[in-house]
N, C-alpha and C. Protein backbone atom coordinates (compact mmCIF):
# COMPACT_ATOMS: atom_id res chain seq x y z
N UNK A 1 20.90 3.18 -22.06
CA UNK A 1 20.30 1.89 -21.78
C UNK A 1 21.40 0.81 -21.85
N UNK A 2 21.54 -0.22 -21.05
CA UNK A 2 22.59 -1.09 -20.67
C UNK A 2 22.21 -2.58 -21.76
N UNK A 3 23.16 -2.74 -22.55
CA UNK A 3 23.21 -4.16 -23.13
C UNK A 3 23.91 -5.13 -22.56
N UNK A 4 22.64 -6.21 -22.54
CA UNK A 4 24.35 -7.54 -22.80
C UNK A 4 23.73 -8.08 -23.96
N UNK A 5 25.30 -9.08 -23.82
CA UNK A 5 24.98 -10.08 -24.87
C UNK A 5 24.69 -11.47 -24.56
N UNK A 6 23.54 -12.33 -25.09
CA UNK A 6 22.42 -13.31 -24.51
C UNK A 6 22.21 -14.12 -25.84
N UNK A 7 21.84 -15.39 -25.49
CA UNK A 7 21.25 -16.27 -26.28
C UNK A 7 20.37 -17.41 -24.94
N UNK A 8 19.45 -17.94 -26.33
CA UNK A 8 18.77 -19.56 -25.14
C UNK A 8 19.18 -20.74 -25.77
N UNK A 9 19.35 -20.93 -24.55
CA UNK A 9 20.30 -21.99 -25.20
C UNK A 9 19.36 -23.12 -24.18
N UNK A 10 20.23 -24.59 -24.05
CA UNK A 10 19.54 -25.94 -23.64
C UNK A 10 21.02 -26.30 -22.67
N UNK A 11 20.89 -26.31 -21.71
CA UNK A 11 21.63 -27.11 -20.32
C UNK A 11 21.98 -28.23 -20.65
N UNK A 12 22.74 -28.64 -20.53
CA UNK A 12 23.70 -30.49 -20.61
C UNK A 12 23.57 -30.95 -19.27
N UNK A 13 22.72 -32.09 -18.71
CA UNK A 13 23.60 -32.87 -17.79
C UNK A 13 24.89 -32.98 -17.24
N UNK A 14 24.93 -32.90 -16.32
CA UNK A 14 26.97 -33.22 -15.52
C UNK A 14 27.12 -34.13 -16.39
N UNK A 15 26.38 -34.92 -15.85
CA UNK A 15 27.13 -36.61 -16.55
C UNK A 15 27.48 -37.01 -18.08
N UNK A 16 26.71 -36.01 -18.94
CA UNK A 16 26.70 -36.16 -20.08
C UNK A 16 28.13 -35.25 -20.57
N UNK A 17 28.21 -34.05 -19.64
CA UNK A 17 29.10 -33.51 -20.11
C UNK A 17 30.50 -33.88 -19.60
N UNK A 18 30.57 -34.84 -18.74
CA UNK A 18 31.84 -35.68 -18.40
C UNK A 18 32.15 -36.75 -19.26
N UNK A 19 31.17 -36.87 -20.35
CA UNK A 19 31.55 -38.22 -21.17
C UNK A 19 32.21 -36.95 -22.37
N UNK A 20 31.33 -36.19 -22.55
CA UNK A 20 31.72 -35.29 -23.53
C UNK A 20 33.48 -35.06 -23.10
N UNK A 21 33.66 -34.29 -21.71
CA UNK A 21 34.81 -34.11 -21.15
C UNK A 21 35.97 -34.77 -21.83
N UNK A 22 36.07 -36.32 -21.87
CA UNK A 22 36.87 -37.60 -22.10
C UNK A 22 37.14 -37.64 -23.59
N UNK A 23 35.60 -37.23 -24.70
CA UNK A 23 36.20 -37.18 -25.91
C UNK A 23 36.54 -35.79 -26.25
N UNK A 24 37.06 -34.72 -25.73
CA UNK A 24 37.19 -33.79 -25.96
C UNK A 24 39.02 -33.69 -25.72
N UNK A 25 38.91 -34.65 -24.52
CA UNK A 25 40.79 -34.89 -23.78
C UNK A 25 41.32 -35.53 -25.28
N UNK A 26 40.49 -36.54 -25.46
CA UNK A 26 41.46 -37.08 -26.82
C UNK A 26 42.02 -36.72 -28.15
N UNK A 27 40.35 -35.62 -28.28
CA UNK A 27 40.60 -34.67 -29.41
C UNK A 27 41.33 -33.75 -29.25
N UNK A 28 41.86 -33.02 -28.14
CA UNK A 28 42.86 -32.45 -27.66
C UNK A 28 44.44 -32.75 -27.80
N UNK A 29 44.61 -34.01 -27.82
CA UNK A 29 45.79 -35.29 -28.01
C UNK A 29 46.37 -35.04 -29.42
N UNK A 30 45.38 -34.42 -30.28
CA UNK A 30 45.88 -34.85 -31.84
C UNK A 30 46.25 -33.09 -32.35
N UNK A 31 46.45 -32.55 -31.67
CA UNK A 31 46.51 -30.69 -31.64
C UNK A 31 46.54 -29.73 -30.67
N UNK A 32 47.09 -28.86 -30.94
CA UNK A 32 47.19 -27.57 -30.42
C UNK A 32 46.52 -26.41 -31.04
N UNK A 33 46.11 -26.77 -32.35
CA UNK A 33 45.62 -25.47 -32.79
C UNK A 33 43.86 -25.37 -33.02
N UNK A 34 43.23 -25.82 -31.60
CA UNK A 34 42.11 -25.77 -31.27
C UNK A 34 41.92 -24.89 -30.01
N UNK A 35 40.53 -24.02 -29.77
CA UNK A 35 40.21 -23.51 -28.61
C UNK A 35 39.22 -24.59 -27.88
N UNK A 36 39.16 -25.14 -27.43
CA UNK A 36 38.22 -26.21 -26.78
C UNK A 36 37.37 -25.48 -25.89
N UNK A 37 36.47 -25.79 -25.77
CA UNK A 37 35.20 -25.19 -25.35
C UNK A 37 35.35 -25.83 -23.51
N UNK A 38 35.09 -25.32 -22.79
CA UNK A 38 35.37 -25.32 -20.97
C UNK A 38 34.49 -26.35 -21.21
N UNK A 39 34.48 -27.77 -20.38
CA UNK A 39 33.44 -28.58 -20.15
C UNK A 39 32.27 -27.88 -19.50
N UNK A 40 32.53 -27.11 -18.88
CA UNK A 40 31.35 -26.36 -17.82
C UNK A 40 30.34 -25.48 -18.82
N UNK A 41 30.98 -25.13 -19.65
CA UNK A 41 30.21 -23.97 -20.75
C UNK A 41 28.98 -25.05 -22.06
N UNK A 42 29.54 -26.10 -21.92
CA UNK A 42 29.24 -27.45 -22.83
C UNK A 42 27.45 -27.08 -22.88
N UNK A 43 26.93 -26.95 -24.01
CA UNK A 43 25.48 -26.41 -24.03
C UNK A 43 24.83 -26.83 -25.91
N UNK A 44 23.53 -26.36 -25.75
CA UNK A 44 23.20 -26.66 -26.86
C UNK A 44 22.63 -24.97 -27.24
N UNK A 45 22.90 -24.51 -28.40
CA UNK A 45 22.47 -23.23 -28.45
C UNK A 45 21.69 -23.13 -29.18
N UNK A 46 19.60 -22.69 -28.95
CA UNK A 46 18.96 -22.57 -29.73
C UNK A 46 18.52 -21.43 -30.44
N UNK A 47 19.02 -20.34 -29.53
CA UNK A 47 19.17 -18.95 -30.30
C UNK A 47 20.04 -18.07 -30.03
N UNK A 48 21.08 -17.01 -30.85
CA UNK A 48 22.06 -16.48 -30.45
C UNK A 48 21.20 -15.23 -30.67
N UNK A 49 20.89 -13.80 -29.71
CA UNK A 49 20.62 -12.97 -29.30
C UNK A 49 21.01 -11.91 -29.31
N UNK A 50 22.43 -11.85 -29.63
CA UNK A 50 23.71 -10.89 -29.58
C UNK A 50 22.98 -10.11 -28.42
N UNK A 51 23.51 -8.50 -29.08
CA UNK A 51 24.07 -7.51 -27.60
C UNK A 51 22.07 -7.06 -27.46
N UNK A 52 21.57 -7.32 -26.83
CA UNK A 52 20.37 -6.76 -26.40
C UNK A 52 20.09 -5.78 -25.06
N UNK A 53 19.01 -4.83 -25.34
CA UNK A 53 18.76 -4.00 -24.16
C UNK A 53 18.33 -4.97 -23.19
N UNK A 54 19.03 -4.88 -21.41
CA UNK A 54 18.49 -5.46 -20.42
C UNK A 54 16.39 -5.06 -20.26
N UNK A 55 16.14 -4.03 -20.51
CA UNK A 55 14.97 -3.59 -20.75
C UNK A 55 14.02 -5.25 -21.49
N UNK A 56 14.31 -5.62 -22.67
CA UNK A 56 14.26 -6.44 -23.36
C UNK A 56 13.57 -7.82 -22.90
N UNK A 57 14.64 -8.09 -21.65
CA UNK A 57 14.72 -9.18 -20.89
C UNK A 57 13.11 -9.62 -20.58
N UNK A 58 12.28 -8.89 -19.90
CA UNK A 58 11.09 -9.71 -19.63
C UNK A 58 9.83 -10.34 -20.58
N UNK A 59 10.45 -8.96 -21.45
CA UNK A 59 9.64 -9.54 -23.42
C UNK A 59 9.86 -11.16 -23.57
N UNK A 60 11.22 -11.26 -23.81
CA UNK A 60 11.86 -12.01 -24.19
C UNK A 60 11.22 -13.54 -23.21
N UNK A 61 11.37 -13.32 -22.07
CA UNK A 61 11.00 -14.34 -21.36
C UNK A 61 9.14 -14.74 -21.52
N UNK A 62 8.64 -13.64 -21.57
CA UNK A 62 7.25 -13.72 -21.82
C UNK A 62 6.87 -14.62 -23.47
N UNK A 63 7.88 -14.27 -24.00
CA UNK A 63 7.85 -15.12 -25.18
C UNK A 63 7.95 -16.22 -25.08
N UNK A 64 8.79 -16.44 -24.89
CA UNK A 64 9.40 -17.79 -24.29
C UNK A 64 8.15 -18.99 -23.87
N UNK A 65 7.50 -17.77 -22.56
CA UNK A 65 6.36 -18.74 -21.47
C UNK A 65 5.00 -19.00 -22.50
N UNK A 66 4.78 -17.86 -23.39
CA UNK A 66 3.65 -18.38 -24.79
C UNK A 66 4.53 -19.38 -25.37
N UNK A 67 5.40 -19.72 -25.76
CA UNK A 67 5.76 -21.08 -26.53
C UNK A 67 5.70 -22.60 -25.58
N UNK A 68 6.38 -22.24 -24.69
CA UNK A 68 5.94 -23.77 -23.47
C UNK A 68 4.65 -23.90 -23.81
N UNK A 69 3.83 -22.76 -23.79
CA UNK A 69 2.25 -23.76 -23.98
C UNK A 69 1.82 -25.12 -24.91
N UNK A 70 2.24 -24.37 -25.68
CA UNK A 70 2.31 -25.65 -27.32
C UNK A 70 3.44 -26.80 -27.17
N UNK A 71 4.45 -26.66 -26.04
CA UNK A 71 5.43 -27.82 -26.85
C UNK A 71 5.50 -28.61 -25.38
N UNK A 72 6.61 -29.42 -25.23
CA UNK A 72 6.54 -30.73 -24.38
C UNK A 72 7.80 -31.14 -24.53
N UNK A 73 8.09 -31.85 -23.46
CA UNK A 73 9.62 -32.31 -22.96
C UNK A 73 10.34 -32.85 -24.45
N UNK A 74 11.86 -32.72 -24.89
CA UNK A 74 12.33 -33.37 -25.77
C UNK A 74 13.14 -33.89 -25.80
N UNK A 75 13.24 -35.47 -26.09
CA UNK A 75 14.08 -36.36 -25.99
C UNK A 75 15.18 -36.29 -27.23
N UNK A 76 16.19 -36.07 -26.13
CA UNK A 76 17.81 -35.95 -27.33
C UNK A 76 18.48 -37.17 -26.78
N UNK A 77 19.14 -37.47 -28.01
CA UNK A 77 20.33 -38.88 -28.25
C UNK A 77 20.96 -37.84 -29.04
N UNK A 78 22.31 -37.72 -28.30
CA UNK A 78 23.63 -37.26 -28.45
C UNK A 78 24.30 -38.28 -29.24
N UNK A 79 24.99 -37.84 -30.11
CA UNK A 79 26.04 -39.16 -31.14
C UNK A 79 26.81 -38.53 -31.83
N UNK A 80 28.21 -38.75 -32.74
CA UNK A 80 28.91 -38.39 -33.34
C UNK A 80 29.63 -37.32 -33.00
N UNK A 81 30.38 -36.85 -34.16
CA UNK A 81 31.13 -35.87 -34.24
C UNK A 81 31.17 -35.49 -35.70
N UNK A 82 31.22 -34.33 -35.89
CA UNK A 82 31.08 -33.37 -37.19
C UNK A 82 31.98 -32.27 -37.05
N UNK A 83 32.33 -31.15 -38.04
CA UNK A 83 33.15 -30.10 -38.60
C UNK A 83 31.92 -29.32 -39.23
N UNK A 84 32.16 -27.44 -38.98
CA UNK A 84 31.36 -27.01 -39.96
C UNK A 84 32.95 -26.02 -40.52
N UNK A 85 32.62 -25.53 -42.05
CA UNK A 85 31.97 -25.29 -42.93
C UNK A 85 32.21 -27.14 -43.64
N UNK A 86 33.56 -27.50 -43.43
CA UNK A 86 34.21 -28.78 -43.91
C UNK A 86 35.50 -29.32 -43.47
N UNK A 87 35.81 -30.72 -43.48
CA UNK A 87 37.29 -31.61 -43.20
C UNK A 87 38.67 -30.43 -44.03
N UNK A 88 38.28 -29.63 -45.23
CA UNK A 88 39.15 -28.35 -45.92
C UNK A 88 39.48 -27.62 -45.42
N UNK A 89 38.55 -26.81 -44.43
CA UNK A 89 38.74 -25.55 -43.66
C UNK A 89 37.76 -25.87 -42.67
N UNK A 90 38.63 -26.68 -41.66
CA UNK A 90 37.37 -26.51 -40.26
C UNK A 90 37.65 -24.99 -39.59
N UNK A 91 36.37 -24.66 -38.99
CA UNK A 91 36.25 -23.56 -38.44
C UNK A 91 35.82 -24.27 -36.65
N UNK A 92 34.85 -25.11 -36.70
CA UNK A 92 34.15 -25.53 -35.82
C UNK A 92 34.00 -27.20 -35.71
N UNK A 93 34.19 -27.62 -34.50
CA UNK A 93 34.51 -29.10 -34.51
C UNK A 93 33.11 -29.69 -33.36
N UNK A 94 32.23 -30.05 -33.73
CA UNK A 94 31.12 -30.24 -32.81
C UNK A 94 30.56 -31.38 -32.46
N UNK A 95 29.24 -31.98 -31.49
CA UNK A 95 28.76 -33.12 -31.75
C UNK A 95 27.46 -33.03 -31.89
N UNK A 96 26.69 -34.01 -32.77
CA UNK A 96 25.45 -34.03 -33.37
C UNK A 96 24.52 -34.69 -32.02
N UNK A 97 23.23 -34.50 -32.61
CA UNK A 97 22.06 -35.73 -32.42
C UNK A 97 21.60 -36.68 -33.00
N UNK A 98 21.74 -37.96 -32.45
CA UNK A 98 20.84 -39.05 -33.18
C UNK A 98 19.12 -38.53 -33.46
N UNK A 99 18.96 -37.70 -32.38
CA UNK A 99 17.54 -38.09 -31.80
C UNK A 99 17.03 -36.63 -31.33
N UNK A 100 16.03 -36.04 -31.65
CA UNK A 100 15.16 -34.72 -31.06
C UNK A 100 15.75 -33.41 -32.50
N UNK A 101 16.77 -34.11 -33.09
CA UNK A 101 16.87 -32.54 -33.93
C UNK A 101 15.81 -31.97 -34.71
N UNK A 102 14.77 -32.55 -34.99
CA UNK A 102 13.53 -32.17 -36.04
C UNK A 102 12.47 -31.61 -35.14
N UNK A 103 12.22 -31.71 -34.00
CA UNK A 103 11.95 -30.90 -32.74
C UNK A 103 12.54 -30.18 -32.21
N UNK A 104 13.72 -29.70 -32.27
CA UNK A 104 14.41 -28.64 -31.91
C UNK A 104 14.71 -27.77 -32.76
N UNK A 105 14.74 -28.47 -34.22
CA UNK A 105 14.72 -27.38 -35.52
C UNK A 105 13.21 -26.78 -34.92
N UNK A 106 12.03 -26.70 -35.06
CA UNK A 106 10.72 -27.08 -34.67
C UNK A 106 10.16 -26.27 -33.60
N UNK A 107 11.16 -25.77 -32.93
CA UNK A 107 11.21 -24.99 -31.49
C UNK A 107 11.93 -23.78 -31.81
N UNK A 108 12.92 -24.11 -32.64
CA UNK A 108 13.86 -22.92 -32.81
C UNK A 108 12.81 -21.85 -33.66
N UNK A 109 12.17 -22.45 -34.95
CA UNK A 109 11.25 -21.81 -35.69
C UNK A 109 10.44 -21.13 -35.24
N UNK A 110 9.93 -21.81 -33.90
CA UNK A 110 8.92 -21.33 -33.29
C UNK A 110 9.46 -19.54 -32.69
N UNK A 111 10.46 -20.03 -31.83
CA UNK A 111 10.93 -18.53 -31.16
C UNK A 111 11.23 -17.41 -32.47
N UNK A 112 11.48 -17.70 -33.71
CA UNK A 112 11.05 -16.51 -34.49
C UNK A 112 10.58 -15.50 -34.42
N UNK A 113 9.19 -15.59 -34.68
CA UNK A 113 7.90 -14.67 -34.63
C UNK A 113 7.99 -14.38 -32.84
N UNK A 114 8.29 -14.30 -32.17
CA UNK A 114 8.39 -13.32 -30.56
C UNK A 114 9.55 -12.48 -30.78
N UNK A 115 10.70 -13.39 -31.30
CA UNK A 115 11.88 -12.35 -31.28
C UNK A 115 11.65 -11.45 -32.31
N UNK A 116 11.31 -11.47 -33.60
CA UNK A 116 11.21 -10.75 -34.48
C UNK A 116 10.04 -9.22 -34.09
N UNK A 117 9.05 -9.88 -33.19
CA UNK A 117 8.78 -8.88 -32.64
C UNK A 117 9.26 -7.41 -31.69
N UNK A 118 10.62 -8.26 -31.00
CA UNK A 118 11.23 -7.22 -30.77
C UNK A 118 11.95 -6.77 -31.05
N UNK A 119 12.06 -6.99 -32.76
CA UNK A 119 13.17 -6.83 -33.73
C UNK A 119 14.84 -7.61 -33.39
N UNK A 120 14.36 -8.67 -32.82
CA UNK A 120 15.69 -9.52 -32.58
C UNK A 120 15.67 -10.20 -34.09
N UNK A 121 16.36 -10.22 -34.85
CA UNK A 121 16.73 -10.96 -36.14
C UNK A 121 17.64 -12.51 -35.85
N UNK A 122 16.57 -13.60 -36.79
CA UNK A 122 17.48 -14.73 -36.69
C UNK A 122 18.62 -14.49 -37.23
N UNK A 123 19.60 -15.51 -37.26
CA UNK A 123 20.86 -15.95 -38.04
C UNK A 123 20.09 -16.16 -39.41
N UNK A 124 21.44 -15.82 -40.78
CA UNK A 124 20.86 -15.85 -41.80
C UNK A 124 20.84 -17.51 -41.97
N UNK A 125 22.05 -17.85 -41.60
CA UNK A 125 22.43 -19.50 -41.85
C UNK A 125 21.38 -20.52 -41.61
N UNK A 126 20.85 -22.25 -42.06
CA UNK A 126 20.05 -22.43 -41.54
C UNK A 126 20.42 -23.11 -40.11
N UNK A 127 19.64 -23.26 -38.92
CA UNK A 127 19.49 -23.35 -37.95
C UNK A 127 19.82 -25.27 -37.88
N UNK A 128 21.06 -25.81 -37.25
CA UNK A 128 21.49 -26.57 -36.94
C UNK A 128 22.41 -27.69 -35.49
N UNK A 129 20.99 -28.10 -35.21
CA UNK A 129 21.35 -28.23 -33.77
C UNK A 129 22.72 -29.20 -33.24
N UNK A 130 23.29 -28.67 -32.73
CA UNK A 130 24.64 -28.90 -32.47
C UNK A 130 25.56 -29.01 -30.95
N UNK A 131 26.39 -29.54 -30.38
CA UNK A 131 27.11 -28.95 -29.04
C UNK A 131 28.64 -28.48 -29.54
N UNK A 132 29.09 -26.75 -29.56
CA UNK A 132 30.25 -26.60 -30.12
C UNK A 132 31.11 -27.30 -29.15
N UNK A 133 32.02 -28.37 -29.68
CA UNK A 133 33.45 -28.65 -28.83
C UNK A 133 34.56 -28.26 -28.91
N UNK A 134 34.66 -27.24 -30.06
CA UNK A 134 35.97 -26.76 -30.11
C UNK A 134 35.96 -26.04 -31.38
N UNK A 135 36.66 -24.25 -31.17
CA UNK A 135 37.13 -23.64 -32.46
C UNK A 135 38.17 -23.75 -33.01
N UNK A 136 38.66 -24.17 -34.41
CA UNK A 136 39.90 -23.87 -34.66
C UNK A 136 40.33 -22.72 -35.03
N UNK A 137 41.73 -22.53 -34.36
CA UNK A 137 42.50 -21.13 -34.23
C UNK A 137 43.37 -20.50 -35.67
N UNK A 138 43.28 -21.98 -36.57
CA UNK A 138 44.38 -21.97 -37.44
C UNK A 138 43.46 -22.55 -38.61
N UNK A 139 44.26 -22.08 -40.36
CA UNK A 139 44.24 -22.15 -41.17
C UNK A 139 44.57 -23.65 -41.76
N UNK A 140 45.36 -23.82 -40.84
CA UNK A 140 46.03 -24.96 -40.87
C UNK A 140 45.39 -26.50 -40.79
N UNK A 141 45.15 -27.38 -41.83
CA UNK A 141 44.41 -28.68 -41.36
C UNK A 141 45.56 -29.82 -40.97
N UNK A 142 44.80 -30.06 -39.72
CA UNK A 142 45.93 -30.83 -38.68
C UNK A 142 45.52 -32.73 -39.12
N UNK A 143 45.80 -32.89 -39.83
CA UNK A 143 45.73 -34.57 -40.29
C UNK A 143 44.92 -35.45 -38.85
N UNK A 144 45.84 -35.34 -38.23
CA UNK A 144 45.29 -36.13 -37.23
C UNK A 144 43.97 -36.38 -36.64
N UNK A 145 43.91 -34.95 -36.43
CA UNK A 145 42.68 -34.05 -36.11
C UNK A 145 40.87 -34.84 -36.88
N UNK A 146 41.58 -34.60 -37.99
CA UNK A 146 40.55 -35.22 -39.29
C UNK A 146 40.31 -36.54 -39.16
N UNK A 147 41.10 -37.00 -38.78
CA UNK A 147 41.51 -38.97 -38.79
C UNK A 147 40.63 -39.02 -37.92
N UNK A 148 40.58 -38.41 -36.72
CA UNK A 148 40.06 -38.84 -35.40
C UNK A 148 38.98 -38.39 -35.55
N UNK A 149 37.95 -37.18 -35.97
CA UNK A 149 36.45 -37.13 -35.88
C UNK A 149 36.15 -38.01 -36.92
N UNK A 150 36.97 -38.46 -38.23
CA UNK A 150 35.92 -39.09 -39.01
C UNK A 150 35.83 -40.74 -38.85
N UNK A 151 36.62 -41.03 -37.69
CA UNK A 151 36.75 -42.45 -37.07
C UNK A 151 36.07 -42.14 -35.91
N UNK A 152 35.64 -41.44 -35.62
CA UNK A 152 34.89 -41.50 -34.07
C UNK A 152 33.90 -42.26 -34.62
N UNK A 153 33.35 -43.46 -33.79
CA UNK A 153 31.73 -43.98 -33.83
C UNK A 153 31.08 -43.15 -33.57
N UNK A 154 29.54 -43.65 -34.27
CA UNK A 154 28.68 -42.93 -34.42
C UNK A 154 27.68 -43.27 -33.04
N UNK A 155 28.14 -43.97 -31.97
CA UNK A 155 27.36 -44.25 -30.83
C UNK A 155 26.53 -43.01 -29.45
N UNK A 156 25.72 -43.65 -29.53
CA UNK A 156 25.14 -42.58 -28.43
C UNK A 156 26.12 -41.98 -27.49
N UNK A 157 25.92 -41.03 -26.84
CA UNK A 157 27.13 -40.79 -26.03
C UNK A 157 26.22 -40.24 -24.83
N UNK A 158 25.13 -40.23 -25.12
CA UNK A 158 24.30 -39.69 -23.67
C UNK A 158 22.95 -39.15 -24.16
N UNK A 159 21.92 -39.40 -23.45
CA UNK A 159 20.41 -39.20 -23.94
C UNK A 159 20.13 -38.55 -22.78
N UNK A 160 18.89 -37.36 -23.02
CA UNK A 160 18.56 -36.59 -21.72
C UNK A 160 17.12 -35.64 -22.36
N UNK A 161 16.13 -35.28 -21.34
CA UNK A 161 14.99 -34.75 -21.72
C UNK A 161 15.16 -33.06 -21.39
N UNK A 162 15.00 -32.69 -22.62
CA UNK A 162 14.95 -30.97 -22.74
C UNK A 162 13.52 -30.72 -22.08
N UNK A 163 13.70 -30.46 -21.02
CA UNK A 163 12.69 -29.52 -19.45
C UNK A 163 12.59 -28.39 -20.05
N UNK A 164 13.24 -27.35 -20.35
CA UNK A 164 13.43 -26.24 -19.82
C UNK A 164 14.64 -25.38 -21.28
N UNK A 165 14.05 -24.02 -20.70
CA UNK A 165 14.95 -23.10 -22.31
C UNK A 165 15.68 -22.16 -20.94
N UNK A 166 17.03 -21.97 -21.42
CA UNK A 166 16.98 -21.12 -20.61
C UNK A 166 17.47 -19.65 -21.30
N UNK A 167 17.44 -18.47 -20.64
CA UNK A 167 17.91 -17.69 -21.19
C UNK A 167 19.31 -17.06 -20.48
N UNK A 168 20.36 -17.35 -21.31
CA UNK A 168 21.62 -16.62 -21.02
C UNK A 168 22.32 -15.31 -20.99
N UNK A 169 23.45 -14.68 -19.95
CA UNK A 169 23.84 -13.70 -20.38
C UNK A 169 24.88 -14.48 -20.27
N UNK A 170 26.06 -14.12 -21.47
CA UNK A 170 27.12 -14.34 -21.99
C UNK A 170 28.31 -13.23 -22.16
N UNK A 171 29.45 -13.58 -20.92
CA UNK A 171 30.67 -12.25 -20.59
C UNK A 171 31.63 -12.82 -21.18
N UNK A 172 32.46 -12.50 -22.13
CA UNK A 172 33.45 -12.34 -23.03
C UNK A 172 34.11 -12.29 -22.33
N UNK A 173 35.20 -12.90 -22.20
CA UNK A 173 36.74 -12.77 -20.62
C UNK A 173 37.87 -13.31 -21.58
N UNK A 174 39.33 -13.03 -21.55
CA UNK A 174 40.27 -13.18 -22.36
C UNK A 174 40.49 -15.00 -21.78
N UNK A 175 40.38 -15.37 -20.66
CA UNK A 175 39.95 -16.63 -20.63
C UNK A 175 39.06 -17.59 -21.20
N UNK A 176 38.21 -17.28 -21.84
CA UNK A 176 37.05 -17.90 -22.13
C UNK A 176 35.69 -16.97 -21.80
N UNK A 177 34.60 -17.70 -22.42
CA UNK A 177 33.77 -16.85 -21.91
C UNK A 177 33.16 -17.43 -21.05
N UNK A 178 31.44 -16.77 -20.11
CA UNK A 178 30.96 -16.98 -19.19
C UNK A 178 29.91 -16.63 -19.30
N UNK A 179 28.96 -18.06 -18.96
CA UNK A 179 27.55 -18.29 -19.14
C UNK A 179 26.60 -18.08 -18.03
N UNK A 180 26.20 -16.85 -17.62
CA UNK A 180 24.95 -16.79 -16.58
C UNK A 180 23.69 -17.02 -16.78
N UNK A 181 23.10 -18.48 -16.36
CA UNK A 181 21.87 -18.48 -16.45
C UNK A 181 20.92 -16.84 -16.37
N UNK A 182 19.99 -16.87 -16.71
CA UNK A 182 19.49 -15.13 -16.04
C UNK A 182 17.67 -15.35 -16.30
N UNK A 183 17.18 -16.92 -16.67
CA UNK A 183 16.31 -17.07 -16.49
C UNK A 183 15.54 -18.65 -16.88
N UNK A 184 15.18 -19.32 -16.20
CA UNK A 184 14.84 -20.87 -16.47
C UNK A 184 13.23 -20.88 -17.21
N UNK A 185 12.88 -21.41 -17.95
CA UNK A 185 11.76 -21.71 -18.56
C UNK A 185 10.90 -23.05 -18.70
N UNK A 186 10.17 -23.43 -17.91
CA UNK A 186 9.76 -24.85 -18.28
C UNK A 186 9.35 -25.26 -19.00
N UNK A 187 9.74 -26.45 -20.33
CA UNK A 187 8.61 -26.65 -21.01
C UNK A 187 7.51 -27.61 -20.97
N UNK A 188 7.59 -27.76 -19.47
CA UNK A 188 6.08 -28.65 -19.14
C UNK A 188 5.01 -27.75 -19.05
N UNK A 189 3.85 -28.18 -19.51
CA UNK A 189 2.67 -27.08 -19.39
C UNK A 189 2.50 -26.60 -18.13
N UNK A 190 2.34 -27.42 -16.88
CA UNK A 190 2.40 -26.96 -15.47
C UNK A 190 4.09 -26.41 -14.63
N UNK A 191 4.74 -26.60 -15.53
CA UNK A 191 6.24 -25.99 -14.98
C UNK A 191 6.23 -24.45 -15.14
């Protein structure tokens, strides 16, 4: 039986991800020892899926189309910039929401109970909605680096209505990786 590896994730706007683009050039400016995330790949990830049977795939989507019933378009305000685990040892350099994260925590909960049915297991961590902009490669904390997310304003950087979940297949390439849509979901009741 043939696996890939898949998550659903949430689509970015062009436009949003060209503003993203610009603070990503700058954060780029203060280092080298970051992997920066392709503007094109720029996404919000609401569930990571790992390696699943293609078999899988229509479960999965059927799940999906029982949750649109209950929920409704969600308004995100994009803002800031953050580090996970910490400014000590960044691992991950990302940007937050002003706006929709308690509905998207809310949604994420929801897809639980379908995936768990097909024995897809959440992440143990808790669930924190995020856009990754960049991994760091190194051990190393780059001063600059630090200066500049914790001086970034905290201003909107782009607002947009979550339509739609989609479901991804995700190809690992020594370039980067690569995001194939492989199925759109509406979350309007008549979509």
């Amino acid at each position: 039986m043939e696996n890939i590896r898949a998550f659903i994730g949430i689509d970015i706007p062009d436009t949003i991800k060209n503003k993203i683009g610009i603070i990503t050039q700058s954060l780029k400016e203060t280092g080298h020892d970051v992997k920066w995330v392709d503007n094109k790949n720029i996404h919000l990830t609401l569930q990571f899926l790992g390696d699943i049977p293609v078999d899988d795939i229509p479960d999965i989507v059927c799940g999906l189309k029982r949750i649109r019933k209950k929920n409704k378009p969600i308004n995100i305000k994009l803002a800031g910039l953050g580090v996970f685990p910490n400014f000590y040892h960044i691992k991950v350099i990302w940007m937050g929401l002003k706006k929709g994260k308690k509905e998207l925590e809310d949604l994420h909960q929801e897809l639980q109970h379908p995936l768990k049915q097909l024995g897809i297991e959440g992440e143990q961590r808790k669930f924190s909605p995020h856009l990754t902009l960049g991994r760091k490669k190194s051990q190393m904390v780059n001063p600059e680096l630090v200066k500049h997310i914790k001086e970034f304003p905290g201003d909107v950087i782009g607002e947009f209505s979550v339509n739609e979940l989609v479901l991804y297949k995700s190809i690992l390439l020594p370039r980067g990786p690569k995001y194939i849509p492989l199925e759109k979901i509406s979350l309007l009741k008549n979509g």
